[in-house]
PDB file of N, CA and C in Angstrom:
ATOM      1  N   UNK A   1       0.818  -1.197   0.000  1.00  0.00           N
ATOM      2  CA  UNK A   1       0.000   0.000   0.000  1.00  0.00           C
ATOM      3  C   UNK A   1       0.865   1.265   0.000  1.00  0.00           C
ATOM      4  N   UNK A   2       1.941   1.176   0.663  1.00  0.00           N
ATOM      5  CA  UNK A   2       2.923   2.768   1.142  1.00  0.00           C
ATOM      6  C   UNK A   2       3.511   2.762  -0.658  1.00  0.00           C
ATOM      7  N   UNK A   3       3.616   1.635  -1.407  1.00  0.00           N
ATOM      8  CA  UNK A   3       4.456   1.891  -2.533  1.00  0.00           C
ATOM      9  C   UNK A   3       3.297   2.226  -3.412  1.00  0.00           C
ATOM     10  N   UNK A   4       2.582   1.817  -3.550  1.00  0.00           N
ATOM     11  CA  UNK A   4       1.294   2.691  -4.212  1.00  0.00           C
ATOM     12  C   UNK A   4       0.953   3.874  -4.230  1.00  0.00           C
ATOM     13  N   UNK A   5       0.940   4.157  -3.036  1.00  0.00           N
ATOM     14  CA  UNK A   5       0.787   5.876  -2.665  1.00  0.00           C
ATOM     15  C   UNK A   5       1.826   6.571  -3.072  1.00  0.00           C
ATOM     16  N   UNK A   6       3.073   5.823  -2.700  1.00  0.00           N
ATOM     17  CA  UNK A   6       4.462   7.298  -3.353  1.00  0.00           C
ATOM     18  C   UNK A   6       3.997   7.258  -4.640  1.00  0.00           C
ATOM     19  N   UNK A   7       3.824   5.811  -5.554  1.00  0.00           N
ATOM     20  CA  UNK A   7       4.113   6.055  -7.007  1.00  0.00           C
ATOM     21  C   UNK A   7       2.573   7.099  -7.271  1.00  0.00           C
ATOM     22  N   UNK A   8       1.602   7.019  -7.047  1.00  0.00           N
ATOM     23  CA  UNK A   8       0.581   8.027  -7.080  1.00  0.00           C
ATOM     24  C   UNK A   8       0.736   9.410  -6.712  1.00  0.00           C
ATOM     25  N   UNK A   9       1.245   9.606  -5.564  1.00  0.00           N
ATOM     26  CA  UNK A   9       2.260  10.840  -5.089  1.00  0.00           C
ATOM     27  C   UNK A   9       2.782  11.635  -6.331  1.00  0.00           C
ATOM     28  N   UNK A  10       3.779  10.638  -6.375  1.00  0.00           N
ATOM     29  CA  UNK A  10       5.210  11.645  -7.688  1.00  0.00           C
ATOM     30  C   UNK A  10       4.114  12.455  -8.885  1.00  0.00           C
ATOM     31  N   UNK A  11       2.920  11.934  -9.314  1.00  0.00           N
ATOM     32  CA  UNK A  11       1.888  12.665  -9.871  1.00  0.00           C
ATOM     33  C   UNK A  11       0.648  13.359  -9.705  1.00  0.00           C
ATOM     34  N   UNK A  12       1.223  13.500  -8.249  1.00  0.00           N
ATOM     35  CA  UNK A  12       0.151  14.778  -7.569  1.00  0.00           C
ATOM     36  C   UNK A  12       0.655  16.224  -8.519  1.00  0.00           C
ATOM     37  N   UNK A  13       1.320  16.173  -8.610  1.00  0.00           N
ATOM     38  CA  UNK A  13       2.060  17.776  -8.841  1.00  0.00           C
ATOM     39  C   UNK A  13       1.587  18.636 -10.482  1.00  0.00           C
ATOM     40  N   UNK A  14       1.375  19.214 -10.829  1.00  0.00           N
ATOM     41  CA  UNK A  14       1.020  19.630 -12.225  1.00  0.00           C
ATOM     42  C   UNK A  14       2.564  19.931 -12.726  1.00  0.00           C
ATOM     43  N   UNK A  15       3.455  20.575 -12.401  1.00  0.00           N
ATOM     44  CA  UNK A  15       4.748  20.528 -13.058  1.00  0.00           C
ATOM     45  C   UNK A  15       5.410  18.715 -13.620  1.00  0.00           C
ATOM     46  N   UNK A  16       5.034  18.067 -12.424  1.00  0.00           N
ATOM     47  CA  UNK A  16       5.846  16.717 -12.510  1.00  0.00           C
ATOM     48  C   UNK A  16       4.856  15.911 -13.599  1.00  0.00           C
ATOM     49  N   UNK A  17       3.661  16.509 -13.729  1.00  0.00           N
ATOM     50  CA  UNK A  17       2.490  15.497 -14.927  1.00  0.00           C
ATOM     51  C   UNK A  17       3.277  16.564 -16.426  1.00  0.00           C
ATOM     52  N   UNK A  18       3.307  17.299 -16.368  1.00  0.00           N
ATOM     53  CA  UNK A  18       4.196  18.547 -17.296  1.00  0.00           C
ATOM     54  C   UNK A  18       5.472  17.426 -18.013  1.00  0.00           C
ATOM     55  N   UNK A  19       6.211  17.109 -17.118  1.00  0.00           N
ATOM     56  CA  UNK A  19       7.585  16.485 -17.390  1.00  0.00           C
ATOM     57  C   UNK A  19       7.359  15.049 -17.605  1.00  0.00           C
ATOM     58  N   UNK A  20       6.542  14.597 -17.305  1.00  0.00           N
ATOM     59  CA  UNK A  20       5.763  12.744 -17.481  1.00  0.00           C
ATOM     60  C   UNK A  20       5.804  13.500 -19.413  1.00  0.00           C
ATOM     61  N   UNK A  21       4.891  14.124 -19.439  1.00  0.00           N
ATOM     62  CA  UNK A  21       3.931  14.562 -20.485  1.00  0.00           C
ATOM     63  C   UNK A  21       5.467  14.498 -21.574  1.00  0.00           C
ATOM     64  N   UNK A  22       6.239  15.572 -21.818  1.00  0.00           N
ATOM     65  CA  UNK A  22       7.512  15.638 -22.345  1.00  0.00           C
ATOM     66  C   UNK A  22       8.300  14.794 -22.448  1.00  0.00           C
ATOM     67  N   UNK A  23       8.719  13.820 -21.327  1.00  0.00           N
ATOM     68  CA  UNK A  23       9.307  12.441 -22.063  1.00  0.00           C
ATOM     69  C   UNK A  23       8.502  11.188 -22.930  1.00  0.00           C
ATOM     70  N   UNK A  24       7.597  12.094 -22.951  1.00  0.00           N
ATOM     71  CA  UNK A  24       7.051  10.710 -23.525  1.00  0.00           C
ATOM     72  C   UNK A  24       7.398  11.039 -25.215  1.00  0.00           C
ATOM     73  N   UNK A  25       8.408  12.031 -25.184  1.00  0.00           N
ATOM     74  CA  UNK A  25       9.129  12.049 -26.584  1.00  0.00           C
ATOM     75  C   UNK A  25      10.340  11.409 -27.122  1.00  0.00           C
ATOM     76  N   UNK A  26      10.305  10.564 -25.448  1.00  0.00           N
ATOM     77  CA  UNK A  26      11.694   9.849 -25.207  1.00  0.00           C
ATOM     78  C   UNK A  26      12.977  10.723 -24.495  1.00  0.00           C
ATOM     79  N   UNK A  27      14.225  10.121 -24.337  1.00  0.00           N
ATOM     80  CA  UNK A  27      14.956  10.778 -23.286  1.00  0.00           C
ATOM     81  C   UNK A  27      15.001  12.364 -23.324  1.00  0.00           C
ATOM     82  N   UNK A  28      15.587  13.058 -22.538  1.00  0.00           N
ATOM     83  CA  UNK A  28      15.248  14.580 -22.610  1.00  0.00           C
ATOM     84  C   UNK A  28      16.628  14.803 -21.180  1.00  0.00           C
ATOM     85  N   UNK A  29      17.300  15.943 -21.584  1.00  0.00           N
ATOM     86  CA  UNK A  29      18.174  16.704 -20.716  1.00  0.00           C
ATOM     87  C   UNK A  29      17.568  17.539 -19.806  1.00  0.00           C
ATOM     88  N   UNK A  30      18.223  17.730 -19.002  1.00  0.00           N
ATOM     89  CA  UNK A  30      17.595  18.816 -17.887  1.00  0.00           C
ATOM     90  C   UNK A  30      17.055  20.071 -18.476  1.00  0.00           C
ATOM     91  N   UNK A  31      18.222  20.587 -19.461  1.00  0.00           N
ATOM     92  CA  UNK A  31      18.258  21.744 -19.748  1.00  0.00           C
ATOM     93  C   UNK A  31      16.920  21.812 -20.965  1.00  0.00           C
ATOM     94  N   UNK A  32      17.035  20.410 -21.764  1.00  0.00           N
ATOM     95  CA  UNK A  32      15.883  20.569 -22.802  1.00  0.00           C
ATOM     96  C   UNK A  32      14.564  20.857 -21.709  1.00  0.00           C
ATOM     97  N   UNK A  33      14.645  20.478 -20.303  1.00  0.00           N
ATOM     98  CA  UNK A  33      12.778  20.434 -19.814  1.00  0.00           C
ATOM     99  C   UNK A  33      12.867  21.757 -19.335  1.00  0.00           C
ATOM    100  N   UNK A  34      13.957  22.190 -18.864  1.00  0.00           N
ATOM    101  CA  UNK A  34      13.965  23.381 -18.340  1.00  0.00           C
ATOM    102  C   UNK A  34      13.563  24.326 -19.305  1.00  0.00           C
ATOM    103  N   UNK A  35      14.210  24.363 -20.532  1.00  0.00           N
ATOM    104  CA  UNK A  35      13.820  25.408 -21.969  1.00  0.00           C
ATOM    105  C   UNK A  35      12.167  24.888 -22.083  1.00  0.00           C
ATOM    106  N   UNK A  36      11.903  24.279 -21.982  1.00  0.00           N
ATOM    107  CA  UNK A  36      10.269  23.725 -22.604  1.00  0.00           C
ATOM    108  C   UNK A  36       9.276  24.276 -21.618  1.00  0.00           C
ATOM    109  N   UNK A  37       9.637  24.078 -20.217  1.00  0.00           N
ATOM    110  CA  UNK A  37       8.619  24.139 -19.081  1.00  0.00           C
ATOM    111  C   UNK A  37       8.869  25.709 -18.275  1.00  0.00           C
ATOM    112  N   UNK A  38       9.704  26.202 -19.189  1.00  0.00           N
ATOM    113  CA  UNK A  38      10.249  27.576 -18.622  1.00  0.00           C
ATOM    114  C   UNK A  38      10.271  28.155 -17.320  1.00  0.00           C
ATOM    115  N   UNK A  39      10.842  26.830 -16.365  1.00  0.00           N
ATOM    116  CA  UNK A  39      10.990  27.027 -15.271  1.00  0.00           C
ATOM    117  C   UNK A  39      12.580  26.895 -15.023  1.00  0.00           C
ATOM    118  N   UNK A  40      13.366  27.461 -13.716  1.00  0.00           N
ATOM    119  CA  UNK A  40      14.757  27.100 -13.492  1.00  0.00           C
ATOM    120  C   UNK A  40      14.875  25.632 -13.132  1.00  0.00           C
ATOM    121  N   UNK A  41      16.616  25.108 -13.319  1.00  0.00           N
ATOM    122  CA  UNK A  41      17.102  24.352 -13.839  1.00  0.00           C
ATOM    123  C   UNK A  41      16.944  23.709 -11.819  1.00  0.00           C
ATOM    124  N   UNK A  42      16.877  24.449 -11.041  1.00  0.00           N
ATOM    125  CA  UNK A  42      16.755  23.639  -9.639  1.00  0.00           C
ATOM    126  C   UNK A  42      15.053  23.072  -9.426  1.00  0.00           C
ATOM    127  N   UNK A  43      14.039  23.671  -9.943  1.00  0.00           N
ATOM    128  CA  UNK A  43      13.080  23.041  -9.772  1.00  0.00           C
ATOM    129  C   UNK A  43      12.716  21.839 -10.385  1.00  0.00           C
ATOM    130  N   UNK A  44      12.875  22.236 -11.835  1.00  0.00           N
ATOM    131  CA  UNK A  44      13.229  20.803 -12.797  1.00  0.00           C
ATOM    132  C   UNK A  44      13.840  20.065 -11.875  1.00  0.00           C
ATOM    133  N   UNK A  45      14.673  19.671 -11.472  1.00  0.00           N
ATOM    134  CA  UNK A  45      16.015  18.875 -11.417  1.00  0.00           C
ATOM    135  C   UNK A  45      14.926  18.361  -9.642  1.00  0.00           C
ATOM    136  N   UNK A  46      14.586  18.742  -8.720  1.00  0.00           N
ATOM    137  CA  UNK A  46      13.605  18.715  -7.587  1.00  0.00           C
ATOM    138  C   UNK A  46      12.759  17.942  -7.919  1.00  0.00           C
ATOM    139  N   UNK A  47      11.779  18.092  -9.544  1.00  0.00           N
ATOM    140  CA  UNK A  47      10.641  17.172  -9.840  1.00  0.00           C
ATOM    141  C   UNK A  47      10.817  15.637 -10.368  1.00  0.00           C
ATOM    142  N   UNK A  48      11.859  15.925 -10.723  1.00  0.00           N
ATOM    143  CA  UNK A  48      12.785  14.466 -11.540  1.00  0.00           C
ATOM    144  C   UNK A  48      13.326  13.772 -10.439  1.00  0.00           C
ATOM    145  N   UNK A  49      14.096  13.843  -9.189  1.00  0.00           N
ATOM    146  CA  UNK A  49      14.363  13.651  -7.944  1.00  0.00           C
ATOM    147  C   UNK A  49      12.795  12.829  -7.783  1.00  0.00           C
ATOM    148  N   UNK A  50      11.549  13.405  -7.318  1.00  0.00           N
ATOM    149  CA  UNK A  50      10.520  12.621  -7.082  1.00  0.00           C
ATOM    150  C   UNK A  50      10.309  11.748  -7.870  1.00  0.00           C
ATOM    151  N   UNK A  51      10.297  12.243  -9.337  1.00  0.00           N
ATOM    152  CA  UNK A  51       9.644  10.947 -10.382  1.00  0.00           C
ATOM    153  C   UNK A  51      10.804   9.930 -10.183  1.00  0.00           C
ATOM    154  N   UNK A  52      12.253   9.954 -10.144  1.00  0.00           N
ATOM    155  CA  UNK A  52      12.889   9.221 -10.103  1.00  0.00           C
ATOM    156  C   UNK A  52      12.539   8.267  -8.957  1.00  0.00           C
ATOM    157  N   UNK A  53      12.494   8.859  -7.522  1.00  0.00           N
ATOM    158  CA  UNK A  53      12.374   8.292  -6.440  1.00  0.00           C
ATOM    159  C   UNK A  53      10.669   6.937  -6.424  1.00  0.00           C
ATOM    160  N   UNK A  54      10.086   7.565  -7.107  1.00  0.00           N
ATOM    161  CA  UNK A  54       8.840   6.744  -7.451  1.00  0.00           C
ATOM    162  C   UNK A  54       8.876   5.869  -8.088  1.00  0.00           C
ATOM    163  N   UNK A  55       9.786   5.574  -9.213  1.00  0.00           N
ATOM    164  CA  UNK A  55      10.185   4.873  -9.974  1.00  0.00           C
ATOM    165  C   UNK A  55       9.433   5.010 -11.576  1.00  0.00           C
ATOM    166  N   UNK A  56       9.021   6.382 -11.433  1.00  0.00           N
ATOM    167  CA  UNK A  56       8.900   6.700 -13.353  1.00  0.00           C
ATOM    168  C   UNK A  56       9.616   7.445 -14.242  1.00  0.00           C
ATOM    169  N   UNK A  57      10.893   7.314 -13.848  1.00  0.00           N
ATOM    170  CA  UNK A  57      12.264   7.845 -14.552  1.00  0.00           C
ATOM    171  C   UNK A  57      12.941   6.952 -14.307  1.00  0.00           C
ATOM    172  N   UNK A  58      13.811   7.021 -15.316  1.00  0.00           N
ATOM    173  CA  UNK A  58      15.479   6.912 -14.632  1.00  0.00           C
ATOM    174  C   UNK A  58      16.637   7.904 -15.377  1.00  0.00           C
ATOM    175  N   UNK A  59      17.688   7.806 -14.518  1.00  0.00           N
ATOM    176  CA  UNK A  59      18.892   9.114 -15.177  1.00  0.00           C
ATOM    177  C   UNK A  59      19.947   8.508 -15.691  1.00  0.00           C
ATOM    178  N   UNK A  60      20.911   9.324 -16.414  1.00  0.00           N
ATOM    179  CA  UNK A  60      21.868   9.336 -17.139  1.00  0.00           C
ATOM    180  C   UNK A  60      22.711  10.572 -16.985  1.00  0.00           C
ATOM    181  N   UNK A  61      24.173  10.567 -16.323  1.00  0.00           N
ATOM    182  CA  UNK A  61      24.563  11.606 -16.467  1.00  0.00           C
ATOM    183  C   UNK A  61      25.434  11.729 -17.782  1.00  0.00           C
ATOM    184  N   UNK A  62      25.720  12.618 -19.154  1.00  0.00           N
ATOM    185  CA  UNK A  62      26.380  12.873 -20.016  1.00  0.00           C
ATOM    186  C   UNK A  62      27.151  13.920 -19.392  1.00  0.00           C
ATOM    187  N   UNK A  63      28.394  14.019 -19.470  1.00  0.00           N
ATOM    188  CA  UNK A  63      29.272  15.271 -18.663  1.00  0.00           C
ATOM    189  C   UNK A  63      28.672  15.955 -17.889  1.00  0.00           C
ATOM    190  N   UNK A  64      28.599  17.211 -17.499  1.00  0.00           N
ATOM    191  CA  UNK A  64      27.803  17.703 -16.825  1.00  0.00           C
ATOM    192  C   UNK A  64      26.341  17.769 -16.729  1.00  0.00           C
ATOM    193  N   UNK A  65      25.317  17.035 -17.416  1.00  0.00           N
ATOM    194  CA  UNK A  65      24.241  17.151 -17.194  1.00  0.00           C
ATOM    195  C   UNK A  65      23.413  15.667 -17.520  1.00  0.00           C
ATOM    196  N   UNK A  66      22.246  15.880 -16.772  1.00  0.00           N
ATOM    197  CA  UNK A  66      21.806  14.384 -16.621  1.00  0.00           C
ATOM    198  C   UNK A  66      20.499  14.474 -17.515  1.00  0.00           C
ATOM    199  N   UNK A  67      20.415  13.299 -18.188  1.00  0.00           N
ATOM    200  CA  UNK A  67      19.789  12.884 -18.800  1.00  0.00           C
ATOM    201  C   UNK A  67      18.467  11.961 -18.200  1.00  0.00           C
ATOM    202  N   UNK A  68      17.013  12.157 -18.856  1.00  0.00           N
ATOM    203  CA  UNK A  68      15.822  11.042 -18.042  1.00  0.00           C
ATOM    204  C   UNK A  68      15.188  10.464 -19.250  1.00  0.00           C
ATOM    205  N   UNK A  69      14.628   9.636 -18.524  1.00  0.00           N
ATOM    206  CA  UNK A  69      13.472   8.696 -19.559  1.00  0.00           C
ATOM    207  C   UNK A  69      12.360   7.700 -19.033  1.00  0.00           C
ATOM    208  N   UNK A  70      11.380   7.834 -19.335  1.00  0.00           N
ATOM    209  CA  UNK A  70      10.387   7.299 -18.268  1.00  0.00           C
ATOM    210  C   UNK A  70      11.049   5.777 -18.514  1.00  0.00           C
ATOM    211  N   UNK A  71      10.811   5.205 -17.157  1.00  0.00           N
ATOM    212  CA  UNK A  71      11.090   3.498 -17.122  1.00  0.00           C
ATOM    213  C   UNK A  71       9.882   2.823 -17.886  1.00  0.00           C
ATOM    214  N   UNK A  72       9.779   1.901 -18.704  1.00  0.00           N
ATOM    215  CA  UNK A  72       9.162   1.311 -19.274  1.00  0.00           C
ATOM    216  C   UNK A  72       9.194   0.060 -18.523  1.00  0.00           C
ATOM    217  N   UNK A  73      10.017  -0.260 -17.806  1.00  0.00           N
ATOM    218  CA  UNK A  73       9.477  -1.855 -16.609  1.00  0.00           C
ATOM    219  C   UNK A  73       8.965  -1.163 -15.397  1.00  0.00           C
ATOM    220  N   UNK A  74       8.046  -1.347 -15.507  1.00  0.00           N
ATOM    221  CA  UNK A  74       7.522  -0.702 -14.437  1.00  0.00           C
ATOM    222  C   UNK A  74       6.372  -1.554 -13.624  1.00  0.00           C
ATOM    223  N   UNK A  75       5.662  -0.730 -12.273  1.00  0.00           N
ATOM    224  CA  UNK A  75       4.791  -1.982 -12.384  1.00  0.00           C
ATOM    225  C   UNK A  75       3.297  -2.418 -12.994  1.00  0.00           C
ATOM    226  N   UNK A  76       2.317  -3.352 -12.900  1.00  0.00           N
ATOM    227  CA  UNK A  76       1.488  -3.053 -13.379  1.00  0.00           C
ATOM    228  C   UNK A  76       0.541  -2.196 -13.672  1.00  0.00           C
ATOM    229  N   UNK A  77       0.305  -1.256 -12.762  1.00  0.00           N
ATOM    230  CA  UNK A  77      -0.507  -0.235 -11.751  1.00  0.00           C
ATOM    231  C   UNK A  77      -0.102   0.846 -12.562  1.00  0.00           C
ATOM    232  N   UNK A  78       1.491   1.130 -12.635  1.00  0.00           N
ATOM    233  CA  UNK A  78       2.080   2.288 -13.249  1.00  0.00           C
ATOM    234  C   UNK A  78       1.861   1.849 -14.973  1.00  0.00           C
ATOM    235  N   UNK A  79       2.325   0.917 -15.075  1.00  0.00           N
ATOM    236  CA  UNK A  79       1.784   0.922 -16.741  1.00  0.00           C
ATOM    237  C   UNK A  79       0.184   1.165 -17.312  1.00  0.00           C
ATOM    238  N   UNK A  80      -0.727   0.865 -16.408  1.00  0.00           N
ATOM    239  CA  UNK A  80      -2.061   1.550 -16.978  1.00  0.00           C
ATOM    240  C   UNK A  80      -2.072   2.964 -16.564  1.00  0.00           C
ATOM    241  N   UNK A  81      -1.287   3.436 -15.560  1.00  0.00           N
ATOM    242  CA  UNK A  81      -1.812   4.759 -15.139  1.00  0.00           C
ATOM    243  C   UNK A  81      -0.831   5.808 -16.323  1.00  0.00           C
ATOM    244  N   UNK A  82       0.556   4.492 -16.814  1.00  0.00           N
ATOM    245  CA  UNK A  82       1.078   5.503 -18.280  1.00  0.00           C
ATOM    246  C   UNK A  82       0.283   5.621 -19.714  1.00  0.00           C
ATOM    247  N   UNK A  83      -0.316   4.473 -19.871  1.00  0.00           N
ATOM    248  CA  UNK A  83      -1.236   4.269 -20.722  1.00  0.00           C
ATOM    249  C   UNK A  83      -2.257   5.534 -20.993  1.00  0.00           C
ATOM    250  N   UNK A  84      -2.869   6.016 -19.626  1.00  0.00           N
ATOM    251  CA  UNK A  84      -3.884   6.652 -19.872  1.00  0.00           C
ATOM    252  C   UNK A  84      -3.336   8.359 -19.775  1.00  0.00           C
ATOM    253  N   UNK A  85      -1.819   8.388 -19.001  1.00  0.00           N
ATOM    254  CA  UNK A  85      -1.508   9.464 -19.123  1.00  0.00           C
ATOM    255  C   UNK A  85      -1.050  10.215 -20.594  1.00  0.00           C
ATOM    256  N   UNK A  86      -0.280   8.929 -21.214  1.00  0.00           N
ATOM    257  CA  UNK A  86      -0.263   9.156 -22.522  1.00  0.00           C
ATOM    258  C   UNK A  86      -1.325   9.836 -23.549  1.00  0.00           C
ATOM    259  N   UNK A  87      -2.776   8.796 -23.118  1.00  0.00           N
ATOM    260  CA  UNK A  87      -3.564   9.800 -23.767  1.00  0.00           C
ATOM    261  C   UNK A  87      -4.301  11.459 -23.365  1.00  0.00           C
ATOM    262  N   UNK A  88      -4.036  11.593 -22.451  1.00  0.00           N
ATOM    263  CA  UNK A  88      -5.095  12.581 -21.445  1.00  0.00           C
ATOM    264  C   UNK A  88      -4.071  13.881 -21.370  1.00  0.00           C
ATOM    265  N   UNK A  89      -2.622  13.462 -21.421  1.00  0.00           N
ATOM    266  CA  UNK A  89      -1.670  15.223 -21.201  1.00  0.00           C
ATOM    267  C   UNK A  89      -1.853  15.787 -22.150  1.00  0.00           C
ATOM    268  N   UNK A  90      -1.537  15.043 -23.291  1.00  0.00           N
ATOM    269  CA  UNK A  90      -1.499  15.604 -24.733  1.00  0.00           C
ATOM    270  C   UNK A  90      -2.654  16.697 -24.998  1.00  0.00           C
ATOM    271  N   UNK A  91      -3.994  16.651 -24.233  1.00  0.00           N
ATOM    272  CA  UNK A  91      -5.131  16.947 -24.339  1.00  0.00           C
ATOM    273  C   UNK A  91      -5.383  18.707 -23.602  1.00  0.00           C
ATOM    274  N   UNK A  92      -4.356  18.846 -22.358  1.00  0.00           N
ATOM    275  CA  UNK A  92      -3.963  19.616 -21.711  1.00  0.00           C
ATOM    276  C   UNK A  92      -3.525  20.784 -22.804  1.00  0.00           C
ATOM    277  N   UNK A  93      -3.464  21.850 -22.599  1.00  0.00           N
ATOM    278  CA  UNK A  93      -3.263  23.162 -23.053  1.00  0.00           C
ATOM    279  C   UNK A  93      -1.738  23.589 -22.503  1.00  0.00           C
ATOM    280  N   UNK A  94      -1.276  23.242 -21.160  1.00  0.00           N
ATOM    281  CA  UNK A  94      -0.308  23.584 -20.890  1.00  0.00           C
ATOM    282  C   UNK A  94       0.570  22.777 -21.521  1.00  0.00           C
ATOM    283  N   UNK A  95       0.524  21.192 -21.618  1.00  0.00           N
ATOM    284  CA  UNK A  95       1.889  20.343 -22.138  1.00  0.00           C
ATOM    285  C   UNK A  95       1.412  20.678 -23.846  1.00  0.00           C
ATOM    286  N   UNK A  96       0.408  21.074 -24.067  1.00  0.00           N
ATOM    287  CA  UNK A  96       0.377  21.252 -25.932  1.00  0.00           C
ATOM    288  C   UNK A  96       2.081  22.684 -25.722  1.00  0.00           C
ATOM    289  N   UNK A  97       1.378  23.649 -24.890  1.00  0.00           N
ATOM    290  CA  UNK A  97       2.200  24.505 -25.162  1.00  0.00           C
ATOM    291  C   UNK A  97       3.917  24.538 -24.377  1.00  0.00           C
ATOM    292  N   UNK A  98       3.739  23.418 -23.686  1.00  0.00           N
ATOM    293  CA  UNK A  98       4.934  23.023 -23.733  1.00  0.00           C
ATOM    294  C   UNK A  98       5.687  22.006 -24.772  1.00  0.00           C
ATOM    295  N   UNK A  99       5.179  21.368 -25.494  1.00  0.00           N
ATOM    296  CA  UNK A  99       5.891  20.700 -26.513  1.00  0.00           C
ATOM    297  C   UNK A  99       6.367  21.946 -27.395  1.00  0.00           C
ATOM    298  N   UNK A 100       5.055  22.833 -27.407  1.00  0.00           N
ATOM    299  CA  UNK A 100       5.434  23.638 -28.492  1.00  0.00           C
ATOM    300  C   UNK A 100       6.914  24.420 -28.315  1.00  0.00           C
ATOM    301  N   UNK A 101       7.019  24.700 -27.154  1.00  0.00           N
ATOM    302  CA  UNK A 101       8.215  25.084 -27.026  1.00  0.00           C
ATOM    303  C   UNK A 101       9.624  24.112 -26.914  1.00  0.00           C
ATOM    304  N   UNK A 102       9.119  23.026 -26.735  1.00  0.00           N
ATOM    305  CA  UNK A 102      10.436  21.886 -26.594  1.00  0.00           C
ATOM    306  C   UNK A 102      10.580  21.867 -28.049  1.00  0.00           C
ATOM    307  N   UNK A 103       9.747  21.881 -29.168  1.00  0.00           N
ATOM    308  CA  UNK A 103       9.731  21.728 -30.571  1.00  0.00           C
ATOM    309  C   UNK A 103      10.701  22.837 -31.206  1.00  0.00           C
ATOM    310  N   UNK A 104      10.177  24.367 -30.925  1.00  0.00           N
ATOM    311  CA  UNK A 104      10.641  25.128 -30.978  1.00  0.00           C
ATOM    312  C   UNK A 104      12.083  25.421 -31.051  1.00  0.00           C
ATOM    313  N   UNK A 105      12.546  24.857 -29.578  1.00  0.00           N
ATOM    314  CA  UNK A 105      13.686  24.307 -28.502  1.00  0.00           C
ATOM    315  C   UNK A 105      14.908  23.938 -29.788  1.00  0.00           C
ATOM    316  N   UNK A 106      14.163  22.899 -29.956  1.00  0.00           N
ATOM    317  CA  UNK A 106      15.097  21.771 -30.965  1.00  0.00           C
ATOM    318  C   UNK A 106      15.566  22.090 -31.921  1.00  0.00           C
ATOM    319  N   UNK A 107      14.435  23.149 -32.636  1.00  0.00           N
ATOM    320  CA  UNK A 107      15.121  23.363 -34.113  1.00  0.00           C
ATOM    321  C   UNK A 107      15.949  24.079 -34.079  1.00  0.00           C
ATOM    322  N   UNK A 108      16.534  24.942 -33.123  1.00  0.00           N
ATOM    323  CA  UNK A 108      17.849  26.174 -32.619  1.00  0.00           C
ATOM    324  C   UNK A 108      19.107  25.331 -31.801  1.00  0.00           C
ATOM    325  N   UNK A 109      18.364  24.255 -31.489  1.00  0.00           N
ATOM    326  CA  UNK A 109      19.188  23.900 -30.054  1.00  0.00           C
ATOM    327  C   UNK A 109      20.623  23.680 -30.914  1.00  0.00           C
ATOM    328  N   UNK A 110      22.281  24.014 -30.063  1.00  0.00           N
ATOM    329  CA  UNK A 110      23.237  23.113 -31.163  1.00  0.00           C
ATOM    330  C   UNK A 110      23.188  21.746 -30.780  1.00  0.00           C
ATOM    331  N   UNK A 111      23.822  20.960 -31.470  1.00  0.00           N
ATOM    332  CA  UNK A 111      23.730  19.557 -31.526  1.00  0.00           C
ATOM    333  C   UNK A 111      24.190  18.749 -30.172  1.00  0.00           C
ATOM    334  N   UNK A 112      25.174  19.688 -29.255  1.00  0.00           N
ATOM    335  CA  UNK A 112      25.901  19.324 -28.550  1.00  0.00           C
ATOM    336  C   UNK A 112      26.067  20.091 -27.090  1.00  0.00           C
ATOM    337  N   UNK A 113      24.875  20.725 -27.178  1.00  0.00           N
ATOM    338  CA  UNK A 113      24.942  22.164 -25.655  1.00  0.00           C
ATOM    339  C   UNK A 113      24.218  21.281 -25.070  1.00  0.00           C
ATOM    340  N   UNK A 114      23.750  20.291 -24.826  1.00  0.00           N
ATOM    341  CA  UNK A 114      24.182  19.681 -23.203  1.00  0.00           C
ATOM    342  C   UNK A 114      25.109  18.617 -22.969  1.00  0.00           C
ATOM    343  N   UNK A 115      25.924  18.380 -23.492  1.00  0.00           N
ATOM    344  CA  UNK A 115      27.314  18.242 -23.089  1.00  0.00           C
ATOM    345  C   UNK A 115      28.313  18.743 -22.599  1.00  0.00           C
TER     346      UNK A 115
END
């Protein structure tokens, strides 16, 4: 029951459903969620800490900066509740207009600034 509740927890938050919402473009840098969700690089880095701790991330550090990606083994519970998040953020106004800016993001970004 206590592991149920954290993993339900880590998606209390509207920033941390924000950053669920964005990897589901696949892995993503700090700095890419930070440019997208136009928040600083310590709050990001605070919400990923929870999702990590819940177990719907995991990290990668590349030189100085770490890399996430939602876990795909996960448990049963969390795979329907990704299922349906998949369909339902997209639907949101805030993660539309945050892709739009991760999209945005990309086509300027250089190939190699988070390294």
């Amino acid at each position: 029951m206590e592991r149920t509740a954290e993993i339900l927890k880590a998606l209390s938050d509207p920033t941390r459903l924000r950053i669920v919402s964005l990897l589901r473009h696949g892995e993503l840098c700090v700095c890419d969620l930070t440019e997208a969700l136009q928040i600083p690089q310590s709050t990001v880095s605070r919400h990923l800490a929870s999702l990590k701790n819940a177990g719907w991330v995991k990290a990668r550090r590349s030189g100085k900066w770490m890399h996430y990606l939602l876990l795909e083994e996960v448990s049963s519970l969390q795979t329907r509740i990704a299922g349906i998040l998949k369909e339902e953020l997209p639907l949101h106004a805030a993660c539309r207009d945050d892709d739009r800016r991760y999209f945005a993001y990309l086509a300027v970004k250089p190939s190699q600034s988070c390294d």
